[in-house]
Protein backbone atom coordinates (compact mmCIF):
# COMPACT_ATOMS: atom_id res chain seq x y z
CA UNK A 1 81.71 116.17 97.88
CA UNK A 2 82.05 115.72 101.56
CA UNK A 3 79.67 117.80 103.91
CA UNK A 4 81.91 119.79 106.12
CA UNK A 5 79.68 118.75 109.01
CA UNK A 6 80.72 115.36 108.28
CA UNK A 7 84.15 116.09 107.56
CA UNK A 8 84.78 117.47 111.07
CA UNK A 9 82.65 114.76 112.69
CA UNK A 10 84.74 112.24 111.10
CA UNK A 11 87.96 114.71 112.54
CA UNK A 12 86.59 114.18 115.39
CA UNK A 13 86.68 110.19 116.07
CA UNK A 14 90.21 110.55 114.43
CA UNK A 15 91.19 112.95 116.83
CA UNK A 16 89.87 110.91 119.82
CA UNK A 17 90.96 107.66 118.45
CA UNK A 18 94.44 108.59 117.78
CA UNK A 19 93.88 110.04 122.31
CA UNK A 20 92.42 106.86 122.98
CA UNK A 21 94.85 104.57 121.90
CA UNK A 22 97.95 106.20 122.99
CA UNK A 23 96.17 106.11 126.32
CA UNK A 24 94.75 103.20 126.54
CA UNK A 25 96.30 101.70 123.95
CA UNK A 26 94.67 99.95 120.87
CA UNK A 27 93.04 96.63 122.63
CA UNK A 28 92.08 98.19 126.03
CA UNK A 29 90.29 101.24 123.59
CA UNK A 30 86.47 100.71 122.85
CA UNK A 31 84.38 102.07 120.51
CA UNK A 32 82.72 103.72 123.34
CA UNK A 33 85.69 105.58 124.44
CA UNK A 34 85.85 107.17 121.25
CA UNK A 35 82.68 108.25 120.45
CA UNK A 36 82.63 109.51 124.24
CA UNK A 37 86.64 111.50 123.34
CA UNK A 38 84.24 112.47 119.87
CA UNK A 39 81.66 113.86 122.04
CA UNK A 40 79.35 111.59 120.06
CA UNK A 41 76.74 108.52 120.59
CA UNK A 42 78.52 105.06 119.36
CA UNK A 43 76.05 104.56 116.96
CA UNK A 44 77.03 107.53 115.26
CA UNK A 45 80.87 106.31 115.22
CA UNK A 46 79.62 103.35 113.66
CA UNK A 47 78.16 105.45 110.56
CA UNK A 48 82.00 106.48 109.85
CA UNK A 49 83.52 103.59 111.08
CA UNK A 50 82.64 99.88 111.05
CA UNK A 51 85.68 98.93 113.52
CA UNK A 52 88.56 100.10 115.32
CA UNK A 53 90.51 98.36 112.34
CA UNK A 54 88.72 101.00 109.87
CA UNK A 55 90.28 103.79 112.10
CA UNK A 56 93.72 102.74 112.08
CA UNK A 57 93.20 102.29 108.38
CA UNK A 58 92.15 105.74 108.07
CA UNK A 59 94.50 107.18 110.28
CA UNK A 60 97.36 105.29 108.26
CA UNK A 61 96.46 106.72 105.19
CA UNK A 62 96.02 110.65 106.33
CA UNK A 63 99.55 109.89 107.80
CA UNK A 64 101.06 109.20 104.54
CA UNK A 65 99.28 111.72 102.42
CA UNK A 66 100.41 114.21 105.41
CA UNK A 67 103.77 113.10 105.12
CA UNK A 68 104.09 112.88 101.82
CA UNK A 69 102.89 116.68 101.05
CA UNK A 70 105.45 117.85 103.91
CA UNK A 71 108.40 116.47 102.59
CA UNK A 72 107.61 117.14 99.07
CA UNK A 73 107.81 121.04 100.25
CA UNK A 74 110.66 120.79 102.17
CA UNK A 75 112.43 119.05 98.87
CA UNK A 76 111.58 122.25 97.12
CA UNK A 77 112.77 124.70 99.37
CA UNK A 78 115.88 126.42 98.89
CA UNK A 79 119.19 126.00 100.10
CA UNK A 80 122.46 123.77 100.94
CA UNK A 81 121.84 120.05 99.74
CA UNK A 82 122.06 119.10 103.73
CA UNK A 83 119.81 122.35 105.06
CA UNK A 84 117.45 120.50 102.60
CA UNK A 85 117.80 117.06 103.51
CA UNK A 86 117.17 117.84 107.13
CA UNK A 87 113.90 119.78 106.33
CA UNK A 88 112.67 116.77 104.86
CA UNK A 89 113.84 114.17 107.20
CA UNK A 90 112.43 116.69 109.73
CA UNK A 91 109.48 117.18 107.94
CA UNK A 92 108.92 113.13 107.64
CA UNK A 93 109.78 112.30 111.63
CA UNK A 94 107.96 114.99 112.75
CA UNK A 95 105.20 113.87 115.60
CA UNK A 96 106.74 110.45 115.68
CA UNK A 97 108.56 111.07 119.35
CA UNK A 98 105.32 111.84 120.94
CA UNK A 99 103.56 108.41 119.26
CA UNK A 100 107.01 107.03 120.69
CA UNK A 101 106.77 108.65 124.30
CA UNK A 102 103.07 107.50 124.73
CA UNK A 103 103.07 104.65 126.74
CA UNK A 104 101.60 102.72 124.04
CA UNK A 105 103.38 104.53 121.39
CA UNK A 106 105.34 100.93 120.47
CA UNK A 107 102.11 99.46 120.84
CA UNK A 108 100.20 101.64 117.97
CA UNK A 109 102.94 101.31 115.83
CA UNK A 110 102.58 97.51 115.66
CA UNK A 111 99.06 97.05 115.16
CA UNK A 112 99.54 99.99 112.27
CA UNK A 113 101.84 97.92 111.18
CA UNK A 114 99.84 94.35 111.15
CA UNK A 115 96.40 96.06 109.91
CA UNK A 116 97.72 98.67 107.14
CA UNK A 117 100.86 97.25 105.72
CA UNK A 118 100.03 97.67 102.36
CA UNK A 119 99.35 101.57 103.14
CA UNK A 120 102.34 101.85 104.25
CA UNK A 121 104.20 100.01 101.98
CA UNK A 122 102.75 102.28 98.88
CA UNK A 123 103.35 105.50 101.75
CA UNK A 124 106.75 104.26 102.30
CA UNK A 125 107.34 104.35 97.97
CA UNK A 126 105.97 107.54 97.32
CA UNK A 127 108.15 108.98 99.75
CA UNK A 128 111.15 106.85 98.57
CA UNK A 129 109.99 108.33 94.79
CA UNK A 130 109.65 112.20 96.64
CA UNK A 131 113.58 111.78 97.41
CA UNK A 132 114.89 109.78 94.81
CA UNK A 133 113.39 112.63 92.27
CA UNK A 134 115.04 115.47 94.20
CA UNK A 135 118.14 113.68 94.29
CA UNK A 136 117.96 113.37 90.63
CA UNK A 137 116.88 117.02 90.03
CA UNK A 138 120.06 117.57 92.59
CA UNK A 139 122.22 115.23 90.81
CA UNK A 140 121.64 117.20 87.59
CA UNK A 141 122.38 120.32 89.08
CA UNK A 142 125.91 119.22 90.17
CA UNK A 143 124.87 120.05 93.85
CA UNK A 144 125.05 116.20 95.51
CA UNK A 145 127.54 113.21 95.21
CA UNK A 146 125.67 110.05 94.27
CA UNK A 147 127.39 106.72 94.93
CA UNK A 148 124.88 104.50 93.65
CA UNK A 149 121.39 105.58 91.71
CA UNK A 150 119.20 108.13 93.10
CA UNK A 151 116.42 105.40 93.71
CA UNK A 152 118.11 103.28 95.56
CA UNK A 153 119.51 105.84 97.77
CA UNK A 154 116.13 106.98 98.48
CA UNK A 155 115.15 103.62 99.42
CA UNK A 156 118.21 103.38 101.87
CA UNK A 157 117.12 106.97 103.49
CA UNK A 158 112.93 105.66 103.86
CA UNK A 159 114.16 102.20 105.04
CA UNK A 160 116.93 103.58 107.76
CA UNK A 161 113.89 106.03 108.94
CA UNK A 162 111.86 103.19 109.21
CA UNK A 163 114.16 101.08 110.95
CA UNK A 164 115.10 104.08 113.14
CA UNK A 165 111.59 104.40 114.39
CA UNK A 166 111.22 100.79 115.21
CA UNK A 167 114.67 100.39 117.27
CA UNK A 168 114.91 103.36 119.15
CA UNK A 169 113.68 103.19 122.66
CA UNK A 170 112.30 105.80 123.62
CA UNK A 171 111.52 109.47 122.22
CA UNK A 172 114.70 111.03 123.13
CA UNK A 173 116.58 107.88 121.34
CA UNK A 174 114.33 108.41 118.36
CA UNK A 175 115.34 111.88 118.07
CA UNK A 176 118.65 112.21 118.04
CA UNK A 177 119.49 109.43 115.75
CA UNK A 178 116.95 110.96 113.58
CA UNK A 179 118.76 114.31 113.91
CA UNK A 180 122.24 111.99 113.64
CA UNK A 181 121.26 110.44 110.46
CA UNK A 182 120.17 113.50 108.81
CA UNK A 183 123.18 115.65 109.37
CA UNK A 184 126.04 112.18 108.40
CA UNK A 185 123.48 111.80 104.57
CA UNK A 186 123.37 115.42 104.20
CA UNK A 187 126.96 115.73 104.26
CA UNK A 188 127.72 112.38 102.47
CA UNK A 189 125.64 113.91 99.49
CA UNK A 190 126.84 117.44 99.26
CA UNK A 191 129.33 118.26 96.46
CA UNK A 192 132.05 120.15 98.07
């Protein structure tokens, strides 16, 4: 098991990274301006970290496994079909608008893209799997209108958040088609 001590140290390069490169962004960060943001020497980066790469990587994964715990709660929370639905689609965009308003929000979001697409492809399925299960347990209830099987549909919702994230321009943009998209499917899928 993980030392605490090391635990928050390695919270703490995470934290600064993550500062760093939606200052500076990604290429214009060093490892020196993290381990400075970590309050720590860059050799001492280096025992967590062998690159910048290995950060991203890291922060990638804690992204998903975040995510993934967030929306499974909101799936389990009570009420209406679409009062649910928007908890989770809530509960998945959450935090993206302020990666988006950074100046190199667009920036970090490519090069997550190019150096941990396979985390995020098997992030991107276990969420797809988190929705398409509560539209089945949903489904079985009587309480949502399918028009085509619960796993596909949950491969639609994950793919049009997705592509919502990477078209929008700006924040603001981000947000309300977010907030659009979740109100229109948790409508469509309510049994009235």
């Amino acid at each position: 098991m993980a030392d605490v001590t090391e635990d928050s140290r390695q919270q703490a390069i995470l934290d600064s990274a993550f500062r760093a490169f939606a200052t500076y962004g990604f290429r214009k960060t060093s490892m020196d301006d993290i381990a400075q943001g970590a309050g720590m020497s860059r050799p001492a980066v280096y025992l967590h970290f062998k690159n910048k790469e290995a950060i991203v990587t890291k922060l990638t994964e804690l992204y998903y496994a975040a995510k993934s715990v967030a929306v499974a709660a909101a799936l389990t929370k009570p009420g209406s079909v679409s009062d649910i639905f928007k908890g989770a689609v809530h509960a998945q965009t959450e935090g993206m608008a302020t990666i988006l308003a950074s100046p190199h929000g667009l920036e970090m979001l490519d090069t997550t893209k190019s150096m941990s697409s396979e985390i995020i492809s098997q992030g991107e399925a276990k969420l797809a799997r988190l929705y398409a299960e509560w539209l089945k347990r949903e489904d079985q209830a009587g309480r949502v209108r399918l028009q085509m099987e619960a796993d596909e549909t949950a491969k639609t919702i994950t793919a049009t958040l997705k592509g919502l994230k990477a078209s929008a321009i700006g924040a603001e943009e981000y947000e309300t088609r977010v907030a659009q998209f979740a109100v229109l499917v948790g409508a469509g899928l309510e049994v009235r």
